[in-house]
N, C-alpha and C. Protein backbone atom coordinates (compact mmCIF):
# COMPACT_ATOMS: atom_id res chain seq x y z
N UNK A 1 14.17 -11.74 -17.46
CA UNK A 1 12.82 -11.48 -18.00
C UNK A 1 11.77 -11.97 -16.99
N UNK A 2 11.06 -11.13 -16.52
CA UNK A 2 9.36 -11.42 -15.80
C UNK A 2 9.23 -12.32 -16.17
N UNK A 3 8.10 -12.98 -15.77
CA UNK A 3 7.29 -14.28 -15.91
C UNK A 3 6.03 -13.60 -16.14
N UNK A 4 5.12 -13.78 -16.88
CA UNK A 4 3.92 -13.01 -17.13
C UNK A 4 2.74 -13.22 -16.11
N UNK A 5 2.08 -11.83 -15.71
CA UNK A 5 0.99 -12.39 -14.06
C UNK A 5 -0.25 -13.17 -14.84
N UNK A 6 -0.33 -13.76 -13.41
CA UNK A 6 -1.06 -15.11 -14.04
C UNK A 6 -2.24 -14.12 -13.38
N UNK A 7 -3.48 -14.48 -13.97
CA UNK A 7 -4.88 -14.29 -13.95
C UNK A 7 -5.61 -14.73 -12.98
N UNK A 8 -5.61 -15.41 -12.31
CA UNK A 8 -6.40 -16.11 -10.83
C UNK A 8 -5.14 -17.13 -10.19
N UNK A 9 -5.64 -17.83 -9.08
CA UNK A 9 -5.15 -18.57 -8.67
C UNK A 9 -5.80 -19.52 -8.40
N UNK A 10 -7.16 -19.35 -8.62
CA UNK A 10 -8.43 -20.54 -8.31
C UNK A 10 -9.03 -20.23 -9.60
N UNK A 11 -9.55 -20.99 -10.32
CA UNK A 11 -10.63 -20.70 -11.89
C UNK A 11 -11.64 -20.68 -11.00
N UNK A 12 -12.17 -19.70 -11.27
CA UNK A 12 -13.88 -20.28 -11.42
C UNK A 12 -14.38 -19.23 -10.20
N UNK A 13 -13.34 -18.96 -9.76
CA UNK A 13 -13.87 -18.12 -8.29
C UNK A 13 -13.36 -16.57 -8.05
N UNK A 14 -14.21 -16.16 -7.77
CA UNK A 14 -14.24 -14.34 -7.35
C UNK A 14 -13.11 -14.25 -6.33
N UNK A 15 -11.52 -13.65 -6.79
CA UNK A 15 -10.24 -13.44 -5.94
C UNK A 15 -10.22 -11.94 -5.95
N UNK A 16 -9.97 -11.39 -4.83
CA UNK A 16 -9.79 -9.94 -4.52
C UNK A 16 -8.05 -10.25 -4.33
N UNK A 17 -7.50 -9.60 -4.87
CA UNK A 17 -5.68 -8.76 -4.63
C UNK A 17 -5.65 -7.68 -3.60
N UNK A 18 -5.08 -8.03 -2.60
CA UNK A 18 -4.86 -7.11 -1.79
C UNK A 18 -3.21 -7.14 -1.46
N UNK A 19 -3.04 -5.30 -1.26
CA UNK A 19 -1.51 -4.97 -0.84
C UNK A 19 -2.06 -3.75 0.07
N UNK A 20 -0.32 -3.55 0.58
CA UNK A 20 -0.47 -2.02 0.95
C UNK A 20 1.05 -1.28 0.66
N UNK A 21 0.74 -0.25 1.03
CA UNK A 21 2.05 0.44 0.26
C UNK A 21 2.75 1.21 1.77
N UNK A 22 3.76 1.90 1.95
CA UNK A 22 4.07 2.89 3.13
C UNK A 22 4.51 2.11 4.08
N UNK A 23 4.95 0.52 4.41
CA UNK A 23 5.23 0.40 5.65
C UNK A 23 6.81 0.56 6.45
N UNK A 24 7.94 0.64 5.45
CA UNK A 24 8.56 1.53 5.82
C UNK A 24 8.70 2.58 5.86
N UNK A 25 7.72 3.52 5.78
CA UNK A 25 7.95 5.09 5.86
C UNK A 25 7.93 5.16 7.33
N UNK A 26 8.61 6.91 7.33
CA UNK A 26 8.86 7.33 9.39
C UNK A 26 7.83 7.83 9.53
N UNK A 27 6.57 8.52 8.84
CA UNK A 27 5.62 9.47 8.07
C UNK A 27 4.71 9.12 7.71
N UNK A 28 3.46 9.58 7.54
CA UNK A 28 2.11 8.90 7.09
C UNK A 28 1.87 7.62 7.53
N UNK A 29 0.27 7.48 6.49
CA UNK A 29 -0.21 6.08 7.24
C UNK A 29 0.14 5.00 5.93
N UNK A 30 -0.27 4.01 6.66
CA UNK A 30 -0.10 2.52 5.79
C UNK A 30 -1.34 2.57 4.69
N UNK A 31 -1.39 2.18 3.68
CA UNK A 31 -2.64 2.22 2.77
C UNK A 31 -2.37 0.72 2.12
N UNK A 32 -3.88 0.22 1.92
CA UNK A 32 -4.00 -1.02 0.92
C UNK A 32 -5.27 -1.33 0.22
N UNK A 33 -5.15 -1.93 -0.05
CA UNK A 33 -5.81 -1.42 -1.94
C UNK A 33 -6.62 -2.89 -1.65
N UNK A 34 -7.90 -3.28 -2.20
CA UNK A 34 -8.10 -4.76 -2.45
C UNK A 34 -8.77 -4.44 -3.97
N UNK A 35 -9.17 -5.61 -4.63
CA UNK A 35 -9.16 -5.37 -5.98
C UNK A 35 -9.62 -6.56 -7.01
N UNK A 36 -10.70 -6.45 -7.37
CA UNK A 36 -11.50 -8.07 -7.89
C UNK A 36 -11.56 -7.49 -9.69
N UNK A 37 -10.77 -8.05 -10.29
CA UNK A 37 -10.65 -8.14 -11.83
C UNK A 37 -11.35 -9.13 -12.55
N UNK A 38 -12.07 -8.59 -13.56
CA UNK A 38 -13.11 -9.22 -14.71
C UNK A 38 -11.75 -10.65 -15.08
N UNK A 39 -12.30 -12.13 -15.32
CA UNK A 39 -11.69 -12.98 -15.38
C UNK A 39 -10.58 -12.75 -16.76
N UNK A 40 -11.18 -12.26 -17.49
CA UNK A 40 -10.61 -12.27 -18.88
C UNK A 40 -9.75 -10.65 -18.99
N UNK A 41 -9.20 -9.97 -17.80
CA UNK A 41 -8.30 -9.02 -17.41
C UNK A 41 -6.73 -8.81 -17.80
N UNK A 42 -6.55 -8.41 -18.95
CA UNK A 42 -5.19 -8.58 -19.18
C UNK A 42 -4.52 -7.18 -19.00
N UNK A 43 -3.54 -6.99 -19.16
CA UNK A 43 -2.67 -5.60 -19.18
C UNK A 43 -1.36 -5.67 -19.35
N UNK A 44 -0.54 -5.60 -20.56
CA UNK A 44 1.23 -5.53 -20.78
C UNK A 44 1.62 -5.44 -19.59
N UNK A 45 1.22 -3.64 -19.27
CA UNK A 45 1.53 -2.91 -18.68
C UNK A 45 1.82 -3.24 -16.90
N UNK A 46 0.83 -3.59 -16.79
CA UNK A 46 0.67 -4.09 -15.24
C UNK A 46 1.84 -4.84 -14.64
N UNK A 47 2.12 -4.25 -13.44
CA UNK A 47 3.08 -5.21 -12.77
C UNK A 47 3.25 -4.77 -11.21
N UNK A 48 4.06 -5.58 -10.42
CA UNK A 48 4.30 -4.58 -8.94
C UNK A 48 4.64 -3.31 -9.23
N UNK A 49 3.97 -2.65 -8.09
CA UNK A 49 4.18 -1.08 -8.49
C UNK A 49 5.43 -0.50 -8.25
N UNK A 50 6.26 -1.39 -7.58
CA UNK A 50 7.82 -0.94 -7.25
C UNK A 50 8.84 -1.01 -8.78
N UNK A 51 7.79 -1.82 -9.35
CA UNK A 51 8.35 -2.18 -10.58
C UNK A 51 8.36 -1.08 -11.84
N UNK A 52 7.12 0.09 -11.96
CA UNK A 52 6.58 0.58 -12.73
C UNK A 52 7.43 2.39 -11.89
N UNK A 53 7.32 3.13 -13.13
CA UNK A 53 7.63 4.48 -12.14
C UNK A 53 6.39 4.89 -12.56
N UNK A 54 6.28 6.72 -12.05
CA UNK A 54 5.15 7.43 -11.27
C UNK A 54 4.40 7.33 -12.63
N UNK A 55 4.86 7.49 -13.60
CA UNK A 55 3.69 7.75 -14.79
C UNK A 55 3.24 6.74 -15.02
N UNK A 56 3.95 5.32 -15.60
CA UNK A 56 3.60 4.23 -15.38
C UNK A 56 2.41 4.14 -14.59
N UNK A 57 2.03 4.00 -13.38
CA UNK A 57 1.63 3.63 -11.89
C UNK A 57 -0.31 5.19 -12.34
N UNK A 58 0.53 6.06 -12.24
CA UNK A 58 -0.66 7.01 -13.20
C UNK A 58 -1.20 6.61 -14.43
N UNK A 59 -0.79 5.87 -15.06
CA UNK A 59 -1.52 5.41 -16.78
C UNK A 59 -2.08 4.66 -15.95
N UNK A 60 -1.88 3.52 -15.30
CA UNK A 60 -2.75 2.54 -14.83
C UNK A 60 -3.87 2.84 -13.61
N UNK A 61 -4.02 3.28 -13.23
CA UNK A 61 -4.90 3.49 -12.21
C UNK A 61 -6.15 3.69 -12.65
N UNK A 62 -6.53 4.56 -13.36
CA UNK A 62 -7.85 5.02 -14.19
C UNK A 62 -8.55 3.79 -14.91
N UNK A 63 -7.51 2.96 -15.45
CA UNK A 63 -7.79 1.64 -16.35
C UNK A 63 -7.83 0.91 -15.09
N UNK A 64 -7.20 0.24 -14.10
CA UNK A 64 -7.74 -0.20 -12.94
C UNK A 64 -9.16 -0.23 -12.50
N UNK A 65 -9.19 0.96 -11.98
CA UNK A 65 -10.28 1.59 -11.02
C UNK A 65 -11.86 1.73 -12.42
N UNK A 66 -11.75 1.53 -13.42
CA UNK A 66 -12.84 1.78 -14.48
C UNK A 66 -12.93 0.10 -14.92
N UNK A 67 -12.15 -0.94 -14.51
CA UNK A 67 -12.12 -2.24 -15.48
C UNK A 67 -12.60 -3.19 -14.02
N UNK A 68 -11.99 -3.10 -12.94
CA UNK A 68 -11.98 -3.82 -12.16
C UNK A 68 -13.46 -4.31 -11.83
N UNK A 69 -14.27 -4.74 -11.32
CA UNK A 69 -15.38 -5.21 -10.99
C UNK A 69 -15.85 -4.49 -9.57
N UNK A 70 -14.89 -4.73 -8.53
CA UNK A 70 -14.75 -3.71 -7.76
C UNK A 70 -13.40 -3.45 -7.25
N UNK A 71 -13.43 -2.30 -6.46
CA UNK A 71 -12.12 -2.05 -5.74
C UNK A 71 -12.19 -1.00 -4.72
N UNK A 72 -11.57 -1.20 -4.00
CA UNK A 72 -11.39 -0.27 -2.39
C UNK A 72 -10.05 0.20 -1.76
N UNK A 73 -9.91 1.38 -1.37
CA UNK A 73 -8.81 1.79 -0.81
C UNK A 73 -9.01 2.70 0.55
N UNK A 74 -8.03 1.98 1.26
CA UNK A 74 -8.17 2.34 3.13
C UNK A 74 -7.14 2.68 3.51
N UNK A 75 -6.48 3.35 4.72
CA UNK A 75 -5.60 3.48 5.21
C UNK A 75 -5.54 3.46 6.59
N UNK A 76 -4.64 3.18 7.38
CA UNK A 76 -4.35 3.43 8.89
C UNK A 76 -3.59 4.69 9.18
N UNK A 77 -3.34 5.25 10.16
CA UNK A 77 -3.20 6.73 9.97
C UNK A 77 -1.54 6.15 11.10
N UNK A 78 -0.69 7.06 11.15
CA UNK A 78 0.57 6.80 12.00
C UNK A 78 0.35 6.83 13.44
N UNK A 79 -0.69 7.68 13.93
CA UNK A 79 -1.12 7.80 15.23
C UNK A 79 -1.44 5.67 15.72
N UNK A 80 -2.58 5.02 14.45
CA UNK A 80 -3.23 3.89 14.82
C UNK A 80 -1.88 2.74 14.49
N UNK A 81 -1.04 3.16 14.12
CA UNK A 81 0.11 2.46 13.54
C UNK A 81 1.49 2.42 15.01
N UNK A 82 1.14 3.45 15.72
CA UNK A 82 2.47 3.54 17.19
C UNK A 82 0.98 2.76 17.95
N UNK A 83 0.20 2.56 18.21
CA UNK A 83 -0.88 1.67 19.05
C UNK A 83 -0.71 0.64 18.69
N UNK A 84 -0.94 -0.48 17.23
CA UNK A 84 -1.03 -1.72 16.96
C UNK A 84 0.35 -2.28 16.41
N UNK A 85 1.77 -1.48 16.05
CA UNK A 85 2.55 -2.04 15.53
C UNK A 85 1.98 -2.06 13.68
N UNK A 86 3.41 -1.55 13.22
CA UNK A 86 3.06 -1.78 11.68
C UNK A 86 2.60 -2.76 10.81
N UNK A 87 3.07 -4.57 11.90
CA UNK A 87 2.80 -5.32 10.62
C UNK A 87 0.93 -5.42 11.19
N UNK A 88 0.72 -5.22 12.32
CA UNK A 88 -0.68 -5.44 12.75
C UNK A 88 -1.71 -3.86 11.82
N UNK A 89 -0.94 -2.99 11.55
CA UNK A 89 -1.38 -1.93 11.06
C UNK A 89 -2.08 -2.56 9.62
N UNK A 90 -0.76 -3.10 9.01
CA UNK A 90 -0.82 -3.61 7.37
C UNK A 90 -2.08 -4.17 7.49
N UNK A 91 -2.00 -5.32 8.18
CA UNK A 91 -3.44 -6.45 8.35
C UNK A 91 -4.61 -5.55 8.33
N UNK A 92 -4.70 -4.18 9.05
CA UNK A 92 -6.15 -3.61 9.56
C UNK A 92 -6.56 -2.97 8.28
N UNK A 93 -5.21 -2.28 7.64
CA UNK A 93 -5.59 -1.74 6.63
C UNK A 93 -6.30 -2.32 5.03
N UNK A 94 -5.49 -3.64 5.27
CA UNK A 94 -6.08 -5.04 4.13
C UNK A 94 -7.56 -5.23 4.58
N UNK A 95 -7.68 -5.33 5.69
CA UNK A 95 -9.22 -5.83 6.22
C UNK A 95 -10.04 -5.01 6.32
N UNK A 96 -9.63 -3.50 6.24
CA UNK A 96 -10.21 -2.45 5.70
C UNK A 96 -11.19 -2.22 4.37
N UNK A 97 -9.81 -2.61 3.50
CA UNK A 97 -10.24 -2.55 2.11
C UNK A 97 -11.03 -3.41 1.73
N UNK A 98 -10.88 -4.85 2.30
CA UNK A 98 -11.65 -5.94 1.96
C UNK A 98 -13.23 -5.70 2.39
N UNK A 99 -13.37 -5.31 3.23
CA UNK A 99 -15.00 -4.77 3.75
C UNK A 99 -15.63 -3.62 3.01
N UNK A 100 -14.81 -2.69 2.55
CA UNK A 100 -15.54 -1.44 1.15
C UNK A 100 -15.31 -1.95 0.11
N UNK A 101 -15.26 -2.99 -0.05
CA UNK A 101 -15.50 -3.66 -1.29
C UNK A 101 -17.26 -3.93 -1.96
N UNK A 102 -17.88 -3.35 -2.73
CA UNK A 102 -18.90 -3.59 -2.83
C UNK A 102 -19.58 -4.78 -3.63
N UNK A 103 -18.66 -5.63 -3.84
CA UNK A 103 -18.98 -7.11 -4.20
C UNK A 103 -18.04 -8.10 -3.37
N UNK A 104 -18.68 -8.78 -2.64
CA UNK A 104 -18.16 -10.02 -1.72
C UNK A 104 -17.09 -10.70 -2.08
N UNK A 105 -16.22 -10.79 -1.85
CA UNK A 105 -14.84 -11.99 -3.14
C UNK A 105 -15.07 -12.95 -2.33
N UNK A 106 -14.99 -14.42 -3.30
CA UNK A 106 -15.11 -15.40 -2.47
C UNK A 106 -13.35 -16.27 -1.71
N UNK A 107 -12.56 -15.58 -2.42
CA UNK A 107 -11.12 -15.82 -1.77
C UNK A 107 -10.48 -14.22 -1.79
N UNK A 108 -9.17 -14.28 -0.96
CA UNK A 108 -8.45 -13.27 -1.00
C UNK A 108 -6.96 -13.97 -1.12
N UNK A 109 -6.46 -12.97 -2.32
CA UNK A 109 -4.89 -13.37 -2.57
C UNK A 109 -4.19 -12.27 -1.69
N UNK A 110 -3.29 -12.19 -0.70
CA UNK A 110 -2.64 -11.35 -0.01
C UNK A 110 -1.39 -11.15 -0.18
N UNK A 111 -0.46 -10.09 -0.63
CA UNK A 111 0.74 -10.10 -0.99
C UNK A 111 1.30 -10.13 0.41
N UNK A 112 2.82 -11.09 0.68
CA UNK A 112 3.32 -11.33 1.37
C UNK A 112 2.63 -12.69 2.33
N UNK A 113 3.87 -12.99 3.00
CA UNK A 113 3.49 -14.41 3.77
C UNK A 113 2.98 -14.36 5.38
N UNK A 114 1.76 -13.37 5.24
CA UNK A 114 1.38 -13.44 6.63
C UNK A 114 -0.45 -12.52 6.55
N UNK A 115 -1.10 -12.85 7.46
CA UNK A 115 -2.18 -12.00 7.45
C UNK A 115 -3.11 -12.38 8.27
N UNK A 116 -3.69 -11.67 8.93
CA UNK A 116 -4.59 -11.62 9.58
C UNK A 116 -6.21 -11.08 10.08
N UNK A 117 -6.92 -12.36 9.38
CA UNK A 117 -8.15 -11.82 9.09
C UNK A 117 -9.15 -11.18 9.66
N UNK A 118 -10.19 -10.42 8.87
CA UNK A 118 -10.99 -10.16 9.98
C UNK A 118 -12.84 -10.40 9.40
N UNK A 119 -12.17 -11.37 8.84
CA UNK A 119 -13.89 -11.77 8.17
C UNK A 119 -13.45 -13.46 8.15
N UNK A 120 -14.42 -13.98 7.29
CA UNK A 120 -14.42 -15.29 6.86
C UNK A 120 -13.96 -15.96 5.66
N UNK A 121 -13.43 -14.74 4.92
CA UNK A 121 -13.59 -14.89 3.36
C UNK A 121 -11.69 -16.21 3.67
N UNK A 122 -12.15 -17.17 2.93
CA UNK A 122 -10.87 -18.05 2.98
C UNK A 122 -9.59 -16.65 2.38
N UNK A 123 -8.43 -17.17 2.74
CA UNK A 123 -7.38 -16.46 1.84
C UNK A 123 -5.90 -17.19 1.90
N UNK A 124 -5.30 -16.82 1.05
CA UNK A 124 -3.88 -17.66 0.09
C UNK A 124 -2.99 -16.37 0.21
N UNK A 125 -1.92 -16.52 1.07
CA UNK A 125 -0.83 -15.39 0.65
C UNK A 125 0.34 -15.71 -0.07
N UNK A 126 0.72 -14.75 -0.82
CA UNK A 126 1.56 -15.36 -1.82
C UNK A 126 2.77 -14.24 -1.52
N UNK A 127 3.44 -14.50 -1.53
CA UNK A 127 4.88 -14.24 -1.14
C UNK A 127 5.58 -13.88 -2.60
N UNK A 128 5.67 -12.18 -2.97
CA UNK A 128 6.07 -10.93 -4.28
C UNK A 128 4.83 -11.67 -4.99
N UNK A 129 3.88 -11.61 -4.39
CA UNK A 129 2.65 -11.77 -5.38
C UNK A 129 2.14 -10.96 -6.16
N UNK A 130 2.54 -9.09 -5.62
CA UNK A 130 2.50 -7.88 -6.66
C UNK A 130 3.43 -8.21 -7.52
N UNK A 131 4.04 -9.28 -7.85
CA UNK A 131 4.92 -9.56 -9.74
C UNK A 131 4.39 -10.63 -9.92
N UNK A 132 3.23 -11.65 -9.64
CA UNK A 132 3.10 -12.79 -9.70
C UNK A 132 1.65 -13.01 -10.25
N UNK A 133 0.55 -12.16 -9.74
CA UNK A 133 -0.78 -12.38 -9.90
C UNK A 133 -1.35 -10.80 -10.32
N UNK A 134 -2.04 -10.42 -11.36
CA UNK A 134 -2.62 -9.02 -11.65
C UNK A 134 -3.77 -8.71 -10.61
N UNK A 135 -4.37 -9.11 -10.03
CA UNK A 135 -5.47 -8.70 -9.30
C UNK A 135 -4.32 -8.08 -7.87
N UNK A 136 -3.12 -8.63 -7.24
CA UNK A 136 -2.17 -8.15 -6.50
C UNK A 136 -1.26 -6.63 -7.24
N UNK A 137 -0.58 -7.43 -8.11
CA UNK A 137 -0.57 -5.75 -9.01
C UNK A 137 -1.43 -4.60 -8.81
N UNK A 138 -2.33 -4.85 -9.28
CA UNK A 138 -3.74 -4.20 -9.62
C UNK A 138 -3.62 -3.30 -8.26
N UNK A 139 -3.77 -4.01 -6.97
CA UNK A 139 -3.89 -3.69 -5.33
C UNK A 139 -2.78 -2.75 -4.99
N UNK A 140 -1.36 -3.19 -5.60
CA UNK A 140 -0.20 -2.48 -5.49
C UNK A 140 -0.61 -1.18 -6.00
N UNK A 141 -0.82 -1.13 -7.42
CA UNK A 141 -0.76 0.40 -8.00
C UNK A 141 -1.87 1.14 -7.33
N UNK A 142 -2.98 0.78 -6.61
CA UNK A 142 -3.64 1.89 -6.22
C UNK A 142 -3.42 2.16 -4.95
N UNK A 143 -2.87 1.27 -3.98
CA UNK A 143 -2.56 1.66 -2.79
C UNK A 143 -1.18 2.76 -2.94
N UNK A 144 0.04 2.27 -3.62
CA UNK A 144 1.01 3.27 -3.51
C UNK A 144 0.72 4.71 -4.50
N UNK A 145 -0.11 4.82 -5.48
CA UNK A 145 -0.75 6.26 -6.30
C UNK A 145 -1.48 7.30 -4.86
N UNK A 146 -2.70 6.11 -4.44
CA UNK A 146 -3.29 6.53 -3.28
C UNK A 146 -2.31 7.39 -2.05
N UNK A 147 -1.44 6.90 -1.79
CA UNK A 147 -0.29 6.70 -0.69
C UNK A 147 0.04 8.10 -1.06
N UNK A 148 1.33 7.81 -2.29
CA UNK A 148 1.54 9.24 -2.81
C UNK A 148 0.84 10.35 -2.62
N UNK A 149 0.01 10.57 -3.22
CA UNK A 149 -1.03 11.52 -3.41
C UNK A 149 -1.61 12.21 -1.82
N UNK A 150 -1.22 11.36 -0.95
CA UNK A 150 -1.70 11.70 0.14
C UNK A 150 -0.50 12.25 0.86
N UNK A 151 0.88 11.88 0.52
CA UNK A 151 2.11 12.61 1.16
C UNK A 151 2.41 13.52 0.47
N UNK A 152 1.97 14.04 -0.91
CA UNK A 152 2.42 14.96 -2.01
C UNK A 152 1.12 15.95 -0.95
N UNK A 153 -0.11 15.99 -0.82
CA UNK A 153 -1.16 16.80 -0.11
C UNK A 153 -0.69 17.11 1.46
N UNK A 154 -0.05 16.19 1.83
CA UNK A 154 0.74 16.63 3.36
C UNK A 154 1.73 17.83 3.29
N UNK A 155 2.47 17.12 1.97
CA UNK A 155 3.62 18.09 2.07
C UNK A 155 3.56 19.92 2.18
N UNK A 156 2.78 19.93 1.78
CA UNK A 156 2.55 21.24 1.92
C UNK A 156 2.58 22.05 3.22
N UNK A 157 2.01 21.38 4.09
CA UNK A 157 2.16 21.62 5.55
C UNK A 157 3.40 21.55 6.12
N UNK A 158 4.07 20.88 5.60
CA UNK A 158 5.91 20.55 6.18
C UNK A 158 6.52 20.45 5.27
N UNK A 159 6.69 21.51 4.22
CA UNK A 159 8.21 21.15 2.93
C UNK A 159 9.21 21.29 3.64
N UNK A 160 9.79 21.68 4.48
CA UNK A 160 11.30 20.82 4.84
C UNK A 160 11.15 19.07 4.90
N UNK A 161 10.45 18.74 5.03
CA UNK A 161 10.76 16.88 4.80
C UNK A 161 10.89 16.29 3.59
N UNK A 162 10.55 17.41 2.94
CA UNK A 162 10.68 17.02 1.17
C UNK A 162 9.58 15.77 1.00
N UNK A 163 8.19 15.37 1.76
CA UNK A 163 7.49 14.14 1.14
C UNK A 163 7.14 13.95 0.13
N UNK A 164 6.98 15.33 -0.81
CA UNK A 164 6.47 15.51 -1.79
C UNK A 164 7.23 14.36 -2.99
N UNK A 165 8.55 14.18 -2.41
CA UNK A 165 9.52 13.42 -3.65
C UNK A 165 9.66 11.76 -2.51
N UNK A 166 10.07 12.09 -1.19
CA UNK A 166 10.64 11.14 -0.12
C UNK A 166 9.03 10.14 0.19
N UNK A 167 8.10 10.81 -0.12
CA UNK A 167 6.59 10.35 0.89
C UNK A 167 7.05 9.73 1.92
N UNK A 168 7.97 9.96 2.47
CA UNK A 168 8.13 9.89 4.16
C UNK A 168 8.27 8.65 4.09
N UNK A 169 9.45 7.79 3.03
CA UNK A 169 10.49 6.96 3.51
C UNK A 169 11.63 7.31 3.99
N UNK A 170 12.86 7.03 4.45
CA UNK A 170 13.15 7.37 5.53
C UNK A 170 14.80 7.77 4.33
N UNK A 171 14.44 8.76 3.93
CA UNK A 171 15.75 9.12 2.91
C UNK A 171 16.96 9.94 3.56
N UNK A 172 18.01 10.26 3.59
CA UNK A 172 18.79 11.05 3.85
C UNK A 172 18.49 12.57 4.22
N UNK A 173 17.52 12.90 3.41
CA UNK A 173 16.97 14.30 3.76
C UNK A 173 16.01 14.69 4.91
N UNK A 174 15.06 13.60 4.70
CA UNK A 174 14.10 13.09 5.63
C UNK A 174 14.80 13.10 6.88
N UNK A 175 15.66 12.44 7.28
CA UNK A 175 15.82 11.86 8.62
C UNK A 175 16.69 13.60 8.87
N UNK A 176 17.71 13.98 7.73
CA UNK A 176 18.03 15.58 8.47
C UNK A 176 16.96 16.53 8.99
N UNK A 177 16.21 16.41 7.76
CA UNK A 177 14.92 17.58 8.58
C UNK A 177 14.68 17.56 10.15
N UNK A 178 14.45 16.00 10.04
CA UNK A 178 13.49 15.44 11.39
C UNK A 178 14.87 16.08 12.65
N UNK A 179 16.08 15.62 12.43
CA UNK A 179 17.13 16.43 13.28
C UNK A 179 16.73 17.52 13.59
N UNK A 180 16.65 18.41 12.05
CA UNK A 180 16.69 20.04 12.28
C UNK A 180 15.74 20.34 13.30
N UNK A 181 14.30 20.04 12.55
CA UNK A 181 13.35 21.26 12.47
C UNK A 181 12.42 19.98 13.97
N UNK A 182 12.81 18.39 13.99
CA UNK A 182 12.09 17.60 15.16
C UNK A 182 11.13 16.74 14.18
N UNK A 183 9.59 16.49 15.13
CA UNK A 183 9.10 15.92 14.38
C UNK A 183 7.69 16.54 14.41
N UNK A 184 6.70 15.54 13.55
CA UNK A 184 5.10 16.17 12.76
C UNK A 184 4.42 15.58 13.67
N UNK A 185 3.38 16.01 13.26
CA UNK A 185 1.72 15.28 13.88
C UNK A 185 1.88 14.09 12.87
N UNK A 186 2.34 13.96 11.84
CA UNK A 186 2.51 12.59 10.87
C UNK A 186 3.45 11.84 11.00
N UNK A 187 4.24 12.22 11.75
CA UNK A 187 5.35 10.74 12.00
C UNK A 187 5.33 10.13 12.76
N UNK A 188 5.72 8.66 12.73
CA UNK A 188 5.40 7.71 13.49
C UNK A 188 6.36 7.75 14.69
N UNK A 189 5.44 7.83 15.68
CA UNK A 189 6.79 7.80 16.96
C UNK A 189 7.42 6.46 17.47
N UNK A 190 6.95 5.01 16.88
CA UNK A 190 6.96 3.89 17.56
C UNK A 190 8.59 3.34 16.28
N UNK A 191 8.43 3.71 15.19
CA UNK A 191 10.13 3.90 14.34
C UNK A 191 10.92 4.61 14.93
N UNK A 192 11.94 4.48 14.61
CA UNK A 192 13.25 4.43 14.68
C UNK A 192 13.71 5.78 13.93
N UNK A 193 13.28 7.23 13.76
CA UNK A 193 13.49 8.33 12.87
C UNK A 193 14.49 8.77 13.10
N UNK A 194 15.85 8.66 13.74
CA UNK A 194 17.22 9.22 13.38
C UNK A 194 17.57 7.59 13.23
N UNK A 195 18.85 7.97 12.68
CA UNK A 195 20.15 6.67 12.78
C UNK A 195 20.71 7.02 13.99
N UNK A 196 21.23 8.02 14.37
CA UNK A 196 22.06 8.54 15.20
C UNK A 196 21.04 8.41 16.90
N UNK A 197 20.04 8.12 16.94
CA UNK A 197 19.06 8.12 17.73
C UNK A 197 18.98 9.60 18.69
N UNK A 198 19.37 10.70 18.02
CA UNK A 198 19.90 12.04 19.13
C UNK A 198 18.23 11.57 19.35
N UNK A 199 18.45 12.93 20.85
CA UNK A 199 17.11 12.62 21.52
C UNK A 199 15.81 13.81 20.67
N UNK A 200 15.03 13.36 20.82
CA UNK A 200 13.59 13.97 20.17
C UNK A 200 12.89 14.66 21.29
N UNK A 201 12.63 15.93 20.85
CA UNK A 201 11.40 16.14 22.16
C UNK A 201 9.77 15.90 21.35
N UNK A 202 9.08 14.99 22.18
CA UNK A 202 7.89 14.74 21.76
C UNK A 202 6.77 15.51 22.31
């Protein structure tokens, strides 16, 4: 049984939740969500979004994005992701979101144990903090809906990769296509896209 997400991590002070979703995909960009919830913010429902499936993750977003106080969603594109490296990608894309934020947070909770700022705002990373804190939740479900939605709109341009179901994690089908048919203007060239490493013409 869960442990129920706790509500802040500081009383008294304005915490933005930030995640991002996509960083193992071969495909698309990295997206992350930041996300400042009214103190008295509850939700059953809410949890890491790995946790919840697609409808799930769809009921919540609307109630998110209408309750939250504010919230922002950014992405790095795969082109800016083979230049800075993915985990430096994640960071740009968090520090992204944190700046279209249209109310200042005076801390940032960051899922996972690393980050790198690009403002002043103090911040606390919490390590599976999308199952631990709702304002991280909160960050989870709109970055990976966001995410989706943006490889389900790709797909169209390339249905042999199947993103529409895969969003260009690196599935069994995925990595055949990329054999067959090579690779996109959306895949990342700085991963690893066969197992077999045959050669790619770029």
């Amino acid at each position: 049984m869960d442990e129920p997400l706790l509500k802040y991590f500081k009383e008294g002070v304005m915490e933005a939740g930030c995640d991002e979703a996509g960083r193992g995909c071969l495909a698309g960009p990295v997206v992350a969500a930041a996300v400042i919830l009214p103190s008295g913010f509850e939700n059953n429902l809410l949890n890491d979004s790995k946790k919840l499936s697609e409808k799930q993750r769809q009921k919540l977003r609307p109630i998110i994005e209408e309750e939250a106080l504010a919230w922002a969603v950014e992405m790095v594109s795969n082109e800016e992701i083979d230049q800075v490296n993915i985990l430096n990608a994640s960071f740009l894309a968090m520090n992204r979101a944190v700046q279209k934020l249209k109310v200042i947070p005076e801390h940032l909770l960051i899922d996972g144990n690393r980050f790198r700022p690009q403002s002043h705002i103090p911040f606390t990373c919490m390590i599976k903090g999308d199952g631990r804190f709702y304002s991280i939740a909160a960050a989870s479900v709109l970055a990976k809906t966001y995410r989706d939605e943006w490889m389900e709109k790709i797909h169209g341009e390339y249905p042999q990769y199947d993103w529409a179901k895969n969003k260009g994690y690196p599935t069994k089908k995925h990595r055949a296509a990329i054999s067959e048919f090579g690779i996109t203007k959306y895949h990342r060239l700085s991963f690893r896209l066969l197992n077999e490493q045959l050669k790619l013409e770029f």
